[in-house]
PDB file of N, CA and C in Angstrom:
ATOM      1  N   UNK A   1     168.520  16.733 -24.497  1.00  0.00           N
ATOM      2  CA  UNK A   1     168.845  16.914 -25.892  1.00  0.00           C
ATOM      3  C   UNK A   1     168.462  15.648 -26.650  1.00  0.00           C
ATOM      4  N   UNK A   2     167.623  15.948 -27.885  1.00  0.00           N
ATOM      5  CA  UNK A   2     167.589  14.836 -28.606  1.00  0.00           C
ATOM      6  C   UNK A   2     168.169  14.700 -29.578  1.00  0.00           C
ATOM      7  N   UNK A   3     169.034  13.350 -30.301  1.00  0.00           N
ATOM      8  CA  UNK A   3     169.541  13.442 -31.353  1.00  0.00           C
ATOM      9  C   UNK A   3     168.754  13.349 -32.369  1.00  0.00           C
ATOM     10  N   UNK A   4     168.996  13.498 -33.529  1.00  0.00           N
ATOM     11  CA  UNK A   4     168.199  13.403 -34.784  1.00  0.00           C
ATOM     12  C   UNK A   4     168.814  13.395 -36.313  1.00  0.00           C
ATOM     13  N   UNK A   5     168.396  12.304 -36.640  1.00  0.00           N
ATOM     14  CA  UNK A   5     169.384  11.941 -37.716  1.00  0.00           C
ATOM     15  C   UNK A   5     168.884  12.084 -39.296  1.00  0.00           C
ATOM     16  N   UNK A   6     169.110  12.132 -39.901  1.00  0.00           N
ATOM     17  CA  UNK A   6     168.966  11.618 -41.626  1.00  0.00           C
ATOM     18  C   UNK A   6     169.074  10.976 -42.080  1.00  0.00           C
ATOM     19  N   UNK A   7     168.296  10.440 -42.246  1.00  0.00           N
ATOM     20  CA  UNK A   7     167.703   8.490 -43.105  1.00  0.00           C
ATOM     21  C   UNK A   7     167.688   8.686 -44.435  1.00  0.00           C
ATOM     22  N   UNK A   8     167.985   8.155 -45.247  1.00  0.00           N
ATOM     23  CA  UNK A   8     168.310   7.472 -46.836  1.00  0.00           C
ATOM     24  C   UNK A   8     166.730   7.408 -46.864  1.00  0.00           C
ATOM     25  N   UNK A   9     165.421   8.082 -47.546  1.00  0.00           N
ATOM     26  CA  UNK A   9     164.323   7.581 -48.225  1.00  0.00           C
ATOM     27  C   UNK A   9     164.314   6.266 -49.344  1.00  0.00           C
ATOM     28  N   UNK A  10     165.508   6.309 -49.695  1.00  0.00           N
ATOM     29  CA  UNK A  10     165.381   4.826 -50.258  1.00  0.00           C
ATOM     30  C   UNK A  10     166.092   3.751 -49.825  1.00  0.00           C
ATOM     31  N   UNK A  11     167.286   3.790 -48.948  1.00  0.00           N
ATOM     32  CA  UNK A  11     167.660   2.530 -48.579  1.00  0.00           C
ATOM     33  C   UNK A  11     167.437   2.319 -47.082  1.00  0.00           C
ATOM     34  N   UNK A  12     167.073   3.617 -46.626  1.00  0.00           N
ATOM     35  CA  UNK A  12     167.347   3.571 -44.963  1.00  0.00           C
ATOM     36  C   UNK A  12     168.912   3.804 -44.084  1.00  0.00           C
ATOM     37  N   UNK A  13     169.791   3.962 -45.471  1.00  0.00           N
ATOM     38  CA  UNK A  13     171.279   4.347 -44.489  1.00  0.00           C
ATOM     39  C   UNK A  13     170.895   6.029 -43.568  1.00  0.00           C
ATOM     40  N   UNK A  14     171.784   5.921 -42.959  1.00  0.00           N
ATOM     41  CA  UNK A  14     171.852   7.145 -41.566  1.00  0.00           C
ATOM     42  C   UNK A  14     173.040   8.002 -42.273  1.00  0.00           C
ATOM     43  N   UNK A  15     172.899   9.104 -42.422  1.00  0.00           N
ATOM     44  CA  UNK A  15     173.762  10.032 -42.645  1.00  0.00           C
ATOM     45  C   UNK A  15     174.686  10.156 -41.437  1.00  0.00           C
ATOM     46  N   UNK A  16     175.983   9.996 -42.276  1.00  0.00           N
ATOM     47  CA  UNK A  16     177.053  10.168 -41.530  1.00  0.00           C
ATOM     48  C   UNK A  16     177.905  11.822 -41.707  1.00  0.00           C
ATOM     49  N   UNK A  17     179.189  11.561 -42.041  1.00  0.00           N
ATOM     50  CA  UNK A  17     179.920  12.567 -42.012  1.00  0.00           C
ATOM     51  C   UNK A  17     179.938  13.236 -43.555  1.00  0.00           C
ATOM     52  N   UNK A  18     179.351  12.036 -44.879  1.00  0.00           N
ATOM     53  CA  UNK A  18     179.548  12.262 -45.941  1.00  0.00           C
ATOM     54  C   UNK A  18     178.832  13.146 -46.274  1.00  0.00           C
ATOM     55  N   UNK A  19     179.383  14.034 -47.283  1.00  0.00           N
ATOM     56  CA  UNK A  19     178.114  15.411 -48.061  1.00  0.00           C
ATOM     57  C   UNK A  19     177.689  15.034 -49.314  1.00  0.00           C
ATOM     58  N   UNK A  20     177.685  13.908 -49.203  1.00  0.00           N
ATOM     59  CA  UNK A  20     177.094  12.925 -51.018  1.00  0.00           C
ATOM     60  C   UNK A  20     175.716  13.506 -50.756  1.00  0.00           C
ATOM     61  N   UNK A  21     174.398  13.454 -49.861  1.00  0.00           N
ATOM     62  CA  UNK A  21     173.408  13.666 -49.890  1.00  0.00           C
ATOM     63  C   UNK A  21     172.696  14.805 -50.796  1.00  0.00           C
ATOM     64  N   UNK A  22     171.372  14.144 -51.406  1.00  0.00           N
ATOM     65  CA  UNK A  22     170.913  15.020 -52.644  1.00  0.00           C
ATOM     66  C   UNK A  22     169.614  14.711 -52.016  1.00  0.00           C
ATOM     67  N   UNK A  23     168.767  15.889 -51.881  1.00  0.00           N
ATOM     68  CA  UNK A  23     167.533  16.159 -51.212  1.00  0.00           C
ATOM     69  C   UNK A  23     166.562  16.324 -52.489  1.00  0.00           C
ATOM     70  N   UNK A  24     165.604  16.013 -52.224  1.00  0.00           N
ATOM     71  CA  UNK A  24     164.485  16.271 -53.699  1.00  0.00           C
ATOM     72  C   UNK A  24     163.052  16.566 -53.358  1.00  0.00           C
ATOM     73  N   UNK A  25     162.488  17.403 -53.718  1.00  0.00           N
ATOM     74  CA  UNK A  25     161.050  17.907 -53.264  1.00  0.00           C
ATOM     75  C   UNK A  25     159.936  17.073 -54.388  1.00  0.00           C
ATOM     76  N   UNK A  26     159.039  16.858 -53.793  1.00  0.00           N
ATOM     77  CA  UNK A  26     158.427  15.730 -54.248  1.00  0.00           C
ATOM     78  C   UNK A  26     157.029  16.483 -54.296  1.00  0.00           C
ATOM     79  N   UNK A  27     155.576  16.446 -55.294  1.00  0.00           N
ATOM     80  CA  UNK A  27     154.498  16.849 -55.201  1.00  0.00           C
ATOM     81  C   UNK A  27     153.845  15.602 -55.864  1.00  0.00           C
ATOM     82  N   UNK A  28     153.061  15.294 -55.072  1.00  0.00           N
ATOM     83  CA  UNK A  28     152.080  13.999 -55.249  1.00  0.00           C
ATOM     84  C   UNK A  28     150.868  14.630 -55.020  1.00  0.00           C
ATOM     85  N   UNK A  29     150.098  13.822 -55.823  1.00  0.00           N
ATOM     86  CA  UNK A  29     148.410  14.326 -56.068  1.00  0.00           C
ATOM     87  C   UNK A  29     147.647  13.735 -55.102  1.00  0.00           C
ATOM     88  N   UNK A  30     147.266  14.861 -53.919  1.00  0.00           N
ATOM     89  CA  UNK A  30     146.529  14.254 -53.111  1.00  0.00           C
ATOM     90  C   UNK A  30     145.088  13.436 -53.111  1.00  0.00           C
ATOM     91  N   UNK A  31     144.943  13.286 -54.266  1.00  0.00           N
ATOM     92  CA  UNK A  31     143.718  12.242 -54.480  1.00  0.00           C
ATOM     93  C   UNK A  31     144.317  10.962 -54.921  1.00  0.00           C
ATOM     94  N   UNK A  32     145.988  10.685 -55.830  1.00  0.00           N
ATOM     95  CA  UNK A  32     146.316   9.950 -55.901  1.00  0.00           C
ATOM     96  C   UNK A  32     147.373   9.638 -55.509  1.00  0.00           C
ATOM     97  N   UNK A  33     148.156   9.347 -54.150  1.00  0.00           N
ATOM     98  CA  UNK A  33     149.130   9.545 -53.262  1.00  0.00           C
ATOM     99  C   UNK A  33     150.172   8.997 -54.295  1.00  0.00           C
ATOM    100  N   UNK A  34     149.645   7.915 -55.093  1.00  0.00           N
ATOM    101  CA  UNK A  34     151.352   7.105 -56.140  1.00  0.00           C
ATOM    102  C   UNK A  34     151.345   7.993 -57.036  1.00  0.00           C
ATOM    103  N   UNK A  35     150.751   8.924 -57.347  1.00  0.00           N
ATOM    104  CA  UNK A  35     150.885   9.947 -59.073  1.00  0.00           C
ATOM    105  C   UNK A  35     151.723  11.074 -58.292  1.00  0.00           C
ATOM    106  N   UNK A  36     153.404  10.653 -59.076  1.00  0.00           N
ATOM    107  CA  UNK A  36     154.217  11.508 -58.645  1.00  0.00           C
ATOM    108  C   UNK A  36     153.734  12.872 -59.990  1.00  0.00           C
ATOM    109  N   UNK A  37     153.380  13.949 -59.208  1.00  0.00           N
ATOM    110  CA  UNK A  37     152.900  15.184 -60.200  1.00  0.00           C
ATOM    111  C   UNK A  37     154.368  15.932 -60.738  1.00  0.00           C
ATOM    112  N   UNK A  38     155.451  15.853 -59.715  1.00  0.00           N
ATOM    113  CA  UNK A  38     156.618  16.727 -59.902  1.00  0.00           C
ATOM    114  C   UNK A  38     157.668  16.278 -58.760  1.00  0.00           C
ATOM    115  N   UNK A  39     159.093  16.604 -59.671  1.00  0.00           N
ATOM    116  CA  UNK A  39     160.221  16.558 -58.678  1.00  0.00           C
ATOM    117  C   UNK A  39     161.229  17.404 -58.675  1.00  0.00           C
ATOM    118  N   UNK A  40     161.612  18.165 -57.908  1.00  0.00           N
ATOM    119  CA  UNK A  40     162.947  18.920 -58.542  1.00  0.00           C
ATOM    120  C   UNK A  40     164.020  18.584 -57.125  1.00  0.00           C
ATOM    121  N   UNK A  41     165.092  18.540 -58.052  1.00  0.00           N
ATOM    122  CA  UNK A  41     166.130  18.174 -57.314  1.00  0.00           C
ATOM    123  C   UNK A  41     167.010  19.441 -57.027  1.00  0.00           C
ATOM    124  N   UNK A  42     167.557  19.740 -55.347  1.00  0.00           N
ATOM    125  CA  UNK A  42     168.280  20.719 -54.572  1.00  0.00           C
ATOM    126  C   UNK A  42     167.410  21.901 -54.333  1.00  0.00           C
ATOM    127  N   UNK A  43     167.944  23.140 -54.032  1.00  0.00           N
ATOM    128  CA  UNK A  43     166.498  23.738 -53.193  1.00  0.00           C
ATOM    129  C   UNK A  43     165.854  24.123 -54.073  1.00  0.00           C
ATOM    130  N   UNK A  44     164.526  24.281 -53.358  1.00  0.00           N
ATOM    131  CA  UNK A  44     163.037  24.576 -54.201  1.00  0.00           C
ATOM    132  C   UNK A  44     162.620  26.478 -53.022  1.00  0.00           C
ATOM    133  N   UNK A  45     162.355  27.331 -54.044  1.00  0.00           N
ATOM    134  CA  UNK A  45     161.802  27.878 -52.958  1.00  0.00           C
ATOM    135  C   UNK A  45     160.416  28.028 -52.811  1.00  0.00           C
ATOM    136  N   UNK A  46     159.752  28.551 -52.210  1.00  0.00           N
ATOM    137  CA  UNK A  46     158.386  28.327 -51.259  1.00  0.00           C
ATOM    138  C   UNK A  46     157.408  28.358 -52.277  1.00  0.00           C
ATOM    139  N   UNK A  47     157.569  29.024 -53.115  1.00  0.00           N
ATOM    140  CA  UNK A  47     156.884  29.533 -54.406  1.00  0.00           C
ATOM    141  C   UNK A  47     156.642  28.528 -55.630  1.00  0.00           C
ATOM    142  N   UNK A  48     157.452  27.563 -55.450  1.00  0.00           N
ATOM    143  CA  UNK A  48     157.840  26.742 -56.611  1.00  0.00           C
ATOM    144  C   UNK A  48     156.355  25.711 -57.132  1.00  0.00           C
ATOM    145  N   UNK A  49     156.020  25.655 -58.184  1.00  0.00           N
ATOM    146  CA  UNK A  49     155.113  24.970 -58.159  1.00  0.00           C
ATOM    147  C   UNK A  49     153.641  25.145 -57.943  1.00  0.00           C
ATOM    148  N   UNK A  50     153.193  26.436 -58.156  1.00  0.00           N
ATOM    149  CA  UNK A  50     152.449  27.149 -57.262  1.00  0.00           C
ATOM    150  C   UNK A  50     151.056  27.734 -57.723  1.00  0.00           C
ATOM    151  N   UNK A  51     151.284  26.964 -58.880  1.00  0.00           N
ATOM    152  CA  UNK A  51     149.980  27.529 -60.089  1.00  0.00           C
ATOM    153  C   UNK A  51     149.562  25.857 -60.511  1.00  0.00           C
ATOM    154  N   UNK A  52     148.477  25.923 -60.852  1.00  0.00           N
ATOM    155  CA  UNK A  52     147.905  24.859 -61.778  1.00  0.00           C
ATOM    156  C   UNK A  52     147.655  23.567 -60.881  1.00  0.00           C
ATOM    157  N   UNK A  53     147.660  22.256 -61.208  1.00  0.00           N
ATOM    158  CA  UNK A  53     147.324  21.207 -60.185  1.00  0.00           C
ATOM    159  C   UNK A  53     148.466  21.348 -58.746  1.00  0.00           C
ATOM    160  N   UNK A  54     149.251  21.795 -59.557  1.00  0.00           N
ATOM    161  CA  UNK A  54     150.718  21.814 -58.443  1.00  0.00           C
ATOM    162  C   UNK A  54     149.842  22.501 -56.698  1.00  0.00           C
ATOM    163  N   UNK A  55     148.611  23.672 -56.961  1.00  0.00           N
ATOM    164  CA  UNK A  55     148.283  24.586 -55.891  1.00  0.00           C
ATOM    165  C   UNK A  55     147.850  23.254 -54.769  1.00  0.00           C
ATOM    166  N   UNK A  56     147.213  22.118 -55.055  1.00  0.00           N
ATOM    167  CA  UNK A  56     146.563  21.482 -54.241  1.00  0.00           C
ATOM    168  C   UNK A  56     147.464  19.950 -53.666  1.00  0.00           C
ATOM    169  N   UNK A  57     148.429  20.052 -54.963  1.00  0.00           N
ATOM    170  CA  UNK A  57     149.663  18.426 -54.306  1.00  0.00           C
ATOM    171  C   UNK A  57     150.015  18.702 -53.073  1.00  0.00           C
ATOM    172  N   UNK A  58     150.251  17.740 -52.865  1.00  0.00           N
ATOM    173  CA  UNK A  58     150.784  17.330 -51.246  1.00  0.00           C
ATOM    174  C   UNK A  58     152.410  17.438 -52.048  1.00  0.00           C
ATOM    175  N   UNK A  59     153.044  17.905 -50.603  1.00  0.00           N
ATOM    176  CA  UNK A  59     154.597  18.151 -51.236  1.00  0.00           C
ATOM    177  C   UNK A  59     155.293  17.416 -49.785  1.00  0.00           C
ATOM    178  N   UNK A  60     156.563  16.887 -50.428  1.00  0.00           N
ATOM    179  CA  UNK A  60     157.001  16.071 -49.346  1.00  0.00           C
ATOM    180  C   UNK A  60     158.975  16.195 -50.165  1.00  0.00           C
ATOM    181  N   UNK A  61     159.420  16.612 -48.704  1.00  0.00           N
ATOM    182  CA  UNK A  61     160.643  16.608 -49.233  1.00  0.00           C
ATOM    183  C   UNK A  61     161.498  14.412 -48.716  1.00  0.00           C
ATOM    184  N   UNK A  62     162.298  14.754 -49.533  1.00  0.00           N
ATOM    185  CA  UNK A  62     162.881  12.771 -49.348  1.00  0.00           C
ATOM    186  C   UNK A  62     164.455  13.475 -49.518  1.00  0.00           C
ATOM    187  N   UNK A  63     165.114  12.919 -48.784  1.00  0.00           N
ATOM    188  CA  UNK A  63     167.075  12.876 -48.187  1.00  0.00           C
ATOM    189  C   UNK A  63     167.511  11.556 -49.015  1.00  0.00           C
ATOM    190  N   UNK A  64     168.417  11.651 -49.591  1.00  0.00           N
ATOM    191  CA  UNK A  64     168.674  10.475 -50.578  1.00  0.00           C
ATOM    192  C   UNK A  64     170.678  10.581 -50.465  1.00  0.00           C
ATOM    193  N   UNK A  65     171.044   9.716 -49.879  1.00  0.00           N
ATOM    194  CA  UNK A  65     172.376   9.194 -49.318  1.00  0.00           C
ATOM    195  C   UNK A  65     173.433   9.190 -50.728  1.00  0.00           C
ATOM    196  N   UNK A  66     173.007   9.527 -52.001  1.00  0.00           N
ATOM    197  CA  UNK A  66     173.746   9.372 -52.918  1.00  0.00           C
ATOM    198  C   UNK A  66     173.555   9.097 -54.289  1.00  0.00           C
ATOM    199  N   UNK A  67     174.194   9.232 -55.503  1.00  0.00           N
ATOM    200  CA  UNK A  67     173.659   9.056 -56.435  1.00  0.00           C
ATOM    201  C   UNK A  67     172.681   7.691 -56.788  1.00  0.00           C
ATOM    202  N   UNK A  68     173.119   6.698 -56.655  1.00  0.00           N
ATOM    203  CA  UNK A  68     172.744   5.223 -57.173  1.00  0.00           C
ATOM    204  C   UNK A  68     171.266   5.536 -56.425  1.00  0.00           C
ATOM    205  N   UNK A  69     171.029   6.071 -55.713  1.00  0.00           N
ATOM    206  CA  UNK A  69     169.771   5.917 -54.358  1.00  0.00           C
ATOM    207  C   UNK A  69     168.852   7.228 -54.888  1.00  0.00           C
ATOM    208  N   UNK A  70     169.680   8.287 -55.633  1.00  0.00           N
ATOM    209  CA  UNK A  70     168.426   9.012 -55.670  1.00  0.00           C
ATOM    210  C   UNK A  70     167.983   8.528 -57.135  1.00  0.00           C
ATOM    211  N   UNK A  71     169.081   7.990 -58.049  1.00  0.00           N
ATOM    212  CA  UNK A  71     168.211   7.772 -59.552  1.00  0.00           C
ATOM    213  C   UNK A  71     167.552   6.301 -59.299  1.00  0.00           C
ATOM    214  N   UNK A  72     167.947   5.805 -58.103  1.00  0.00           N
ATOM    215  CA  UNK A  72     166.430   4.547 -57.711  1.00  0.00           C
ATOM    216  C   UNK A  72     165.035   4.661 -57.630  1.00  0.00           C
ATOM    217  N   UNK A  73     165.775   5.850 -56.556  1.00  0.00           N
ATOM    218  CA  UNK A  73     163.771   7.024 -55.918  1.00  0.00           C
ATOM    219  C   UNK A  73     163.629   7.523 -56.989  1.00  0.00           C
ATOM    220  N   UNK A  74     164.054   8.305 -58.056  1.00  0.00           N
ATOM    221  CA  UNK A  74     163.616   8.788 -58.907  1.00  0.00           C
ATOM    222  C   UNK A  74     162.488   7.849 -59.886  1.00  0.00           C
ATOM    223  N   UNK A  75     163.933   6.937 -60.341  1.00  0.00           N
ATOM    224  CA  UNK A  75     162.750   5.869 -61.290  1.00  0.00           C
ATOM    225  C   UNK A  75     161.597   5.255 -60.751  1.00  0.00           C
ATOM    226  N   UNK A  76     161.514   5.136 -59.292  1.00  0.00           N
ATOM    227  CA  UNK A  76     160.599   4.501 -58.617  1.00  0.00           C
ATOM    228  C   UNK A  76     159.340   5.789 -58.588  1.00  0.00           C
ATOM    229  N   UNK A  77     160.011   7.087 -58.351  1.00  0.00           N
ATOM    230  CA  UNK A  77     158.712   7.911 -58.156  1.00  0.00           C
ATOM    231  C   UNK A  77     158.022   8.057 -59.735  1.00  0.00           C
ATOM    232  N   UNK A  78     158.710   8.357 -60.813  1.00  0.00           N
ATOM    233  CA  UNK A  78     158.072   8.347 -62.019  1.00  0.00           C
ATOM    234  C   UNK A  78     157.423   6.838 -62.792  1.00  0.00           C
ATOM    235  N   UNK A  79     157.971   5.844 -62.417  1.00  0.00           N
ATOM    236  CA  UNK A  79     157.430   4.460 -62.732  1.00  0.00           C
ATOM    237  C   UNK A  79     157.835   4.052 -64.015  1.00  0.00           C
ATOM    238  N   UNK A  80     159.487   4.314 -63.720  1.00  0.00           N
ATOM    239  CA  UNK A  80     160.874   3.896 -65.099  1.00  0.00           C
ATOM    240  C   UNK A  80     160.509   2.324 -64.505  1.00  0.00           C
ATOM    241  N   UNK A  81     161.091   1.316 -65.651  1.00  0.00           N
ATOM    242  CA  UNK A  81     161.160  -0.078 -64.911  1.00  0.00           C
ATOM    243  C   UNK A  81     162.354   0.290 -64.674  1.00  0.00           C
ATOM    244  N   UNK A  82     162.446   0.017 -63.139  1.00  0.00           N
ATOM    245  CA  UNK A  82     163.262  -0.389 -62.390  1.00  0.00           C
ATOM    246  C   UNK A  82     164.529  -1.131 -61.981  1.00  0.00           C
ATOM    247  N   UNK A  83     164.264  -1.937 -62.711  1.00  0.00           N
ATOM    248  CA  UNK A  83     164.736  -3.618 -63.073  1.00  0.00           C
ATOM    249  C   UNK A  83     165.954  -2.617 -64.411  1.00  0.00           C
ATOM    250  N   UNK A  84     165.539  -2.161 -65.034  1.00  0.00           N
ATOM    251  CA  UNK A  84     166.714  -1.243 -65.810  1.00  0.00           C
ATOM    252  C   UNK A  84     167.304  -0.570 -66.045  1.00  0.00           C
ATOM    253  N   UNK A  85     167.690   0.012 -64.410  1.00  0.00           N
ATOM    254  CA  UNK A  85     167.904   0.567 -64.152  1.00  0.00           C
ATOM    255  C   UNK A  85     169.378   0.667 -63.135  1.00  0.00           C
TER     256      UNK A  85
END
């Protein structure tokens, strides 16, 4: 049996027992891996996104340990300064 855990995409904490975790689907332009194209936060279904540049993004889901951590990843994926965040 292997264990397998859930890592924080932005800080690296390990999911524990807490249900703070907020998951976010991510579509980045595969010609430009930093051009966040789209994000939606909690489930997405399969369909989502599915017309227009969205058909060819690379989609990547990110596990985020809590509020302060996902409006970090957030500002970090759209390119808010940071620093004012």
């Amino acid at each position: 049996m292997t264990f397998q855990a859930v890592k924080c995409d932005e800080c690296g904490h390990i999911q524990g027992e807490s249900n703070h975790w907020t998951r976010m689907t991510i579509w980045l332009d595969r010609d430009a891996p930093d051009r966040c194209l789209g994000v939606a936060v909690g489930p997405v279904s399969e369909d989502a996104m599915a017309t227009g540049e969205y058909t060819m993004a690379k989609k990547e889901i990110h596990d985020l340990c809590g509020q302060g951590c996902a409006v970090k990843h957030l500002a970090k994926l759209l390119k808010w300064n940071v620093a004012e965040v």
